[in-house]
Each structure stands twice: as structure tokens, then as C-alpha cells.
Protein backbone atom coordinates (compact mmCIF):
# COMPACT_ATOMS: atom_id res chain seq x y z
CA UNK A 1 43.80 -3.91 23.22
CA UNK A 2 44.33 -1.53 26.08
CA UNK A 3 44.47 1.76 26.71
CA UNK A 4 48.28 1.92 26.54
CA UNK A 5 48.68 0.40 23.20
CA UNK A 6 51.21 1.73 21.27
CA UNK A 7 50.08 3.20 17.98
CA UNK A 8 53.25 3.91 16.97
CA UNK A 9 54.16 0.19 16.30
CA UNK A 10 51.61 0.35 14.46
CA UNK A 11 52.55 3.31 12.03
CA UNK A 12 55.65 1.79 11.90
CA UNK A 13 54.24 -1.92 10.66
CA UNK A 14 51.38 -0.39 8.58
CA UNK A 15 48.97 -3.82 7.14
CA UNK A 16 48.65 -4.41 3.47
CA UNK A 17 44.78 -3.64 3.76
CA UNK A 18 45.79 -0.24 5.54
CA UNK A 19 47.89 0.80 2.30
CA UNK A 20 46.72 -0.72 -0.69
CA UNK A 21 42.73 0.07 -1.38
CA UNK A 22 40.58 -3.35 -1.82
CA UNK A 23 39.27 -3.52 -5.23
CA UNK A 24 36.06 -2.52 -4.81
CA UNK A 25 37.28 0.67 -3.23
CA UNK A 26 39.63 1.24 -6.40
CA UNK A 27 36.80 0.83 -9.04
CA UNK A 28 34.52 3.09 -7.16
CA UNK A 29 37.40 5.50 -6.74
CA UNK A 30 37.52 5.29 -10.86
CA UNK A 31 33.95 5.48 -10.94
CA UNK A 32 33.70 8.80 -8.71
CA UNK A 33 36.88 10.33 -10.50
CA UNK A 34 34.87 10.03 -13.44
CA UNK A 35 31.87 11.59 -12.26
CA UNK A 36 33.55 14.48 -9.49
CA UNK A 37 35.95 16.10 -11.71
CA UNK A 38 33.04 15.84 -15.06
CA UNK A 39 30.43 16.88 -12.94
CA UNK A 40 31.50 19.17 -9.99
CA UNK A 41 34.82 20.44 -11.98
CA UNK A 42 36.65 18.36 -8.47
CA UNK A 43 39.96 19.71 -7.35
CA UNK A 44 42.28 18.68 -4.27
CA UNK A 45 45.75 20.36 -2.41
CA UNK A 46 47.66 19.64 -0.38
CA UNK A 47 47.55 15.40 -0.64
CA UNK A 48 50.88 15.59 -0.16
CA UNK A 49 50.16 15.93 3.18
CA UNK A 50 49.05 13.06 4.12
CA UNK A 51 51.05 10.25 4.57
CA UNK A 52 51.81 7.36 2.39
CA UNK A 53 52.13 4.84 5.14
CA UNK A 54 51.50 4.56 8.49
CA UNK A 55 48.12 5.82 10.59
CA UNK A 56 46.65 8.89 10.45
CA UNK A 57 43.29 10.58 11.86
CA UNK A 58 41.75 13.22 9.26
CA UNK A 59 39.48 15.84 10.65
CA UNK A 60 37.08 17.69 8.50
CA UNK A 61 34.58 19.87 8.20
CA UNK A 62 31.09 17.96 6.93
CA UNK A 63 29.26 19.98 4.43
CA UNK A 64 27.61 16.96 2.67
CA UNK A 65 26.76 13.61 2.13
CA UNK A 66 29.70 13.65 -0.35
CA UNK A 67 31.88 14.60 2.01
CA UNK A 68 33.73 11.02 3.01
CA UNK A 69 34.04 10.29 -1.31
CA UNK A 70 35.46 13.90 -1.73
CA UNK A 71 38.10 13.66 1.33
CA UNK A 72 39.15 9.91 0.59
CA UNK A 73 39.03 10.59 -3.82
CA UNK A 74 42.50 11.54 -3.90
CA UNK A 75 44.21 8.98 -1.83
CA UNK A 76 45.73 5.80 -3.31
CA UNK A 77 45.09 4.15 0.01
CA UNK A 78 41.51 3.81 1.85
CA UNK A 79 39.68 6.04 4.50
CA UNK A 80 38.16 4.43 7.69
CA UNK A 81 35.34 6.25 8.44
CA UNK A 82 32.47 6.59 11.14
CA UNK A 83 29.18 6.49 10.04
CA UNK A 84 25.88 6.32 11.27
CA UNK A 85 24.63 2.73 11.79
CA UNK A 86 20.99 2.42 10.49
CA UNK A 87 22.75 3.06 7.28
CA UNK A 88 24.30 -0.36 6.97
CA UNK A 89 20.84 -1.64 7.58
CA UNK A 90 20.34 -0.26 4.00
CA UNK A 91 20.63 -2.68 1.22
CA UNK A 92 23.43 -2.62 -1.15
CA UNK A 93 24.32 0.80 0.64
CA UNK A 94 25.20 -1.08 4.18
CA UNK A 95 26.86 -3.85 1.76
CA UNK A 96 29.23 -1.16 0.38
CA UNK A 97 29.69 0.27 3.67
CA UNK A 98 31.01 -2.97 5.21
CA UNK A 99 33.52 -3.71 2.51
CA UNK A 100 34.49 0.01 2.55
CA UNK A 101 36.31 -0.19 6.07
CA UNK A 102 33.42 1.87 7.52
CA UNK A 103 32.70 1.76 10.95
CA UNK A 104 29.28 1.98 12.74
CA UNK A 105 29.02 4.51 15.39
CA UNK A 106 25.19 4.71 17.34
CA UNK A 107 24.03 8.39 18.31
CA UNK A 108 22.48 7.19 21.05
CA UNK A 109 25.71 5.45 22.17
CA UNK A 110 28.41 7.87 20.60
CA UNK A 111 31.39 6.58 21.53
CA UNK A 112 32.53 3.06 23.12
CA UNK A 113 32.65 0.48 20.58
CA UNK A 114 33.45 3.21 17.75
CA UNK A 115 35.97 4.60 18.66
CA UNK A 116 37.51 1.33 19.89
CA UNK A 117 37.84 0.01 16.65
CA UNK A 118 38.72 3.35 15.07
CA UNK A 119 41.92 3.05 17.39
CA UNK A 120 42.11 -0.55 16.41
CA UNK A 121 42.30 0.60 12.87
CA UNK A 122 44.66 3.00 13.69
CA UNK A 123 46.85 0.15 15.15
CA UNK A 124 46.69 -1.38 11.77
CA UNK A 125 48.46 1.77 9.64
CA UNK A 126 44.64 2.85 8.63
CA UNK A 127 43.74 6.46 8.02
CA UNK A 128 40.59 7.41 10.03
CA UNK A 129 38.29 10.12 9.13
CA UNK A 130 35.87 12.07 11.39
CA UNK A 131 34.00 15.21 10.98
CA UNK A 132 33.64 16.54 14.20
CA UNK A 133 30.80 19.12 14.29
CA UNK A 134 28.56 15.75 14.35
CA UNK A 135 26.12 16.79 11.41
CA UNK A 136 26.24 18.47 8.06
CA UNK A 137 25.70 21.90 8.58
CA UNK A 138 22.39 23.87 7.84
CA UNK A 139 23.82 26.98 5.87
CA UNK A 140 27.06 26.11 4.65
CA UNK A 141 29.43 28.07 7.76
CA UNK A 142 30.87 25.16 9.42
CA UNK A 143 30.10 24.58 13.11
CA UNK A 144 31.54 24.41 16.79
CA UNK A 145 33.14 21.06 16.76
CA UNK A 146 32.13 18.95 19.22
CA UNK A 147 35.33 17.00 21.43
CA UNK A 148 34.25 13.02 21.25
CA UNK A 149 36.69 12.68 18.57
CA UNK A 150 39.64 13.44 21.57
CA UNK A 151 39.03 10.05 22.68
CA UNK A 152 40.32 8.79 19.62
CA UNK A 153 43.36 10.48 20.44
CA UNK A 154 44.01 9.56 23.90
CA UNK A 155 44.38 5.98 22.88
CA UNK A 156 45.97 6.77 19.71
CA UNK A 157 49.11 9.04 19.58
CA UNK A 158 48.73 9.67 15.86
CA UNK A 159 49.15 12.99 13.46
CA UNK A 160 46.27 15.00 12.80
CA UNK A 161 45.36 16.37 9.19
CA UNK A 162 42.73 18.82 8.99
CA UNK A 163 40.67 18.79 5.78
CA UNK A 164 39.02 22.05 4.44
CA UNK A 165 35.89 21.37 2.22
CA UNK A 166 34.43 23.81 -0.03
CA UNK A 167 31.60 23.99 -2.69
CA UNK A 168 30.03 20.32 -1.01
CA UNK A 169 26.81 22.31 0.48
CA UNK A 170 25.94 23.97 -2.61
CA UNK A 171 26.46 20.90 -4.61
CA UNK A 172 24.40 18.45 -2.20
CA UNK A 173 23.19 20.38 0.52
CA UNK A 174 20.88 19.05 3.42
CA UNK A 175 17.13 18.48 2.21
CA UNK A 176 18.67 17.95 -1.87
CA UNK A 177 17.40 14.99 -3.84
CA UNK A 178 20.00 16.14 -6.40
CA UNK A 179 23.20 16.63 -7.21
CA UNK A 180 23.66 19.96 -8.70
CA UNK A 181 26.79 20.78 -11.16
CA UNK A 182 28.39 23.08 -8.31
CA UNK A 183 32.75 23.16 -8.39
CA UNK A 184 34.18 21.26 -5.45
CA UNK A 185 37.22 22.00 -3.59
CA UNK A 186 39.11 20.12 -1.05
CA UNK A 187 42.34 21.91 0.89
CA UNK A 188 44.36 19.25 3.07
CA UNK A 189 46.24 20.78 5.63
CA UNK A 190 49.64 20.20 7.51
CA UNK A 191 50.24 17.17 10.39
CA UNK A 192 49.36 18.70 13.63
CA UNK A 193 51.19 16.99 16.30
CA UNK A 194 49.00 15.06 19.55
CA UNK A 195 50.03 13.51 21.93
CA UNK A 196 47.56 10.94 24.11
CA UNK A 197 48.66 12.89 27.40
CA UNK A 198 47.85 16.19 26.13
CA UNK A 199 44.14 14.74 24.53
CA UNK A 200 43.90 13.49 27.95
CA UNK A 201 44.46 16.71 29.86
CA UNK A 202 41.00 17.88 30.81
CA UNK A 203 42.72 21.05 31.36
CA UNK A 204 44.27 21.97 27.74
CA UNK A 205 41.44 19.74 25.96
CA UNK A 206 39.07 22.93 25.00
CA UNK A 207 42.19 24.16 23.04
CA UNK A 208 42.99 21.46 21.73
CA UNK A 209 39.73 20.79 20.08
CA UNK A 210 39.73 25.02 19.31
CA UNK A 211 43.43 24.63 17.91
CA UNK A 212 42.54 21.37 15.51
CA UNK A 213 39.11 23.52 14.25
CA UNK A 214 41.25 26.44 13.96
CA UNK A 215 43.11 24.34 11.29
CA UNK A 216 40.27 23.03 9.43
CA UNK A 217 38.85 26.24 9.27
CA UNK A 218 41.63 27.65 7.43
CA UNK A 219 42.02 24.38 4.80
CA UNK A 220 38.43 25.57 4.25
CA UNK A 221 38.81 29.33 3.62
CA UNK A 222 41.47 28.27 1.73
CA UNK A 223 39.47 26.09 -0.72
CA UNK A 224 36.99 28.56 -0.84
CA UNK A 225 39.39 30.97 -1.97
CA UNK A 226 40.55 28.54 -4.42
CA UNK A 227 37.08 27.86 -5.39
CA UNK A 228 36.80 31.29 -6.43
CA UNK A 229 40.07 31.54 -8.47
CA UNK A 230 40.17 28.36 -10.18
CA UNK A 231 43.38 28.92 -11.34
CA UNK A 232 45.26 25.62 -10.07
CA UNK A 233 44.53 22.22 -10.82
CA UNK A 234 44.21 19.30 -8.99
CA UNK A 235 47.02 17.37 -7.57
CA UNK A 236 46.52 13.63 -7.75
């Protein structure tokens, strides 16, 4: 795969695995259902906004350890995520992890190989999902992102959905042994449009990355606005 692949072709031939969740992903799906909306009173809006078919990269903000089960719970087809890679070194965890299209990503190599096989995934009709300010945050306010995940988008000329989570710190916040019983919200937000030129234009990148948090930080105020009515209901 080069540089110029065409992700489009992808999109447009999506695989079955990039559609149709493997059946261990379903029956933890059930599992988690089960447990999110009993135990942290789960909602999610905006789902429709992400596509049925066809690649995608989701951006959100990372408040938690639960953050890649909250974004991916609604979706009837699976999440590719980046994760750290000492945790598939743990057992049963790093089984789970490889049979849950996760991909390894080093911090002391960020980049390279990742990313390379996020694109290929991409290529395949996958939806990717990164959380760009690079570690949960410390107080809850979501931070600066940081603009690796652009060279996702170079190579891949896919839509963007920003993700807004909400309630996530307070229910599993960093330095927590426990899960506490804390509502949940998750906003997702409207395709943003990138192309691989403009994630490639040194010159426009620092708004792009400002214009993509921008859009996460509003499917976040949103949720926690939502958080604090709790008047609708989920929509999956």
C-alpha cells in the first residue's frame, strides 16, 4: 500500500468484517449494554451520524478507560482502535484486544506501523477511532489535541466524526479501582469533510486539528448538557 491509495475504493467496497461485528464483539456488546445502561443510566445521539457502510475515522475526546466500549456500544458494526501495546501483553485482556480489531501503537514509536494499518483498515470499509489529546485527562476538561492523528488523514481521504463524551471521568476516572454508578453520555457529531491535500498542508494543518477539536468539543458540551437534563433517551 502506498501513499496514494485510494480510500475511496475502499468506502465504496466496504469487507464483510468491516460491517458486520465478529461474534465475540456482538456478545460483549450484549454484555456491556447490559451493564452501561443498568449501571451508568448509558445514553447515545446522534448514531445516525455515522455511517452504515463504508470507512470512517472517529475522533474523541478520552475521559476514561471506558471510553473505546462507550463510543463503539451503539454501533452495529465494529470500532478499530489504537491502543497502547504492553496491553496486549496482558493475558486474556491482549487476547480480547487482538480479536477486537485493535491495533497496537508504541509511545515510544507513535506513529509508523500504527497508523499504517489504521489506513489499511480504513481501505477495508473499517471505522477507526482515535482520541487525540494522547491520554485521559487529569480533571475531566478535555485537552489540546495533539496532530499525529493528521497522518491518518493524509493517506486516507475519509469523513471525520467527532465524538463528545460526558460523565466517563466521574464514572472511572484516572487513579479509580472502581466503577462508580455515575450517568454516561455520548453526543456523535456531524461528518466533517478532509481531504489528504489539505491534512497535508503544513500550512492550514494547526486549523485543521483546532477545527476537528472545535467539533468534539461541542459533541461534548452537548452531552454534558444532556447529562444534566436527562430528558431524551438513547437512540440505538
Amino acid at each position: 500500500m502506498g501513499a496514494g491509495s485510494n480510500v475511496g475504493d475502499g468506502m465504496n467496497r466496504p469487507t464483510v468484517e468491516g460491517v458486520r461485528r465478529n461474534p465475540l464483539w456482538f456478545w460483549c456488546q450484549v454484555l456491556l449494554r447490559i451493564f452501561f445502561v443498568g449501571w451508568l443510566r448509558y445514553r447515545a445521539h446522534g448514531v445516525r451520524h455515522v455511517p452504515g457502510a463504508g470507512a470512517a475515522l472517529l475522533v474523541a475526546n478520552h475521559q476514561s478507560f471506558l471510553d473505546p466500549l462507550l463510543v463503539g456500544l451503539p454501533l452495529a458494526r465494529p470500532v478499530s482502535y489504537l491502543a497502547r501495546d504492553s496491553l496486549f501483553r496482558v493475558p486474556i485482556i491482549g487476547w480480547i484486544l487482538r480479536h477486537a480489531y485493535v491495533i497496537p501503537i508504541s509511545r515510544e514509536r507513535v506513529g509508523g506501523e500504527a497508523f499504517r494499518r489504521a489506513v489499511e483498515r480504513l481501505e477495508r470499509g473499517f471505522l477507526v477511532g482515535v482520541f487525540p489529546e494522547g491520554t485521559r485527562t487529569p480533571d475531566g476538561r478535555m485537552r489540546p489535541f495533539k496532530p499525529g492523528f493528521l497522518a491518518i488523514l493524509r493517506r486516507a481521504e475519509v469523513p471525520v466524526i467527532p465524538v463528545g463524551i460526558a460523565g466517563a471521568f466521574d464514572a472511572f476516572p484516572r487513579g479509580s479501582y472502581r466503577i462508580a454508578a455515575a450517568p454516561v453520555t455520548v453526543v456523535f457529531g456531524e461528518p466533517i469533510t478532509v481531504s489528504r491535500s489539505e491534512a497535508g498542508d503544513r500550512q492550514v494543518q494547526t486549523a485543521l486539528v483546532c477545527r476537528i477539536e472545535d467539533a468534539v468539543r461541542r459533541c461534548q458540551q452537548q452531552a454534558e448538557r444532556l447529562l444534566r437534563e436527562r430528558n431524551g433517551g438513547a437512540d440505538f
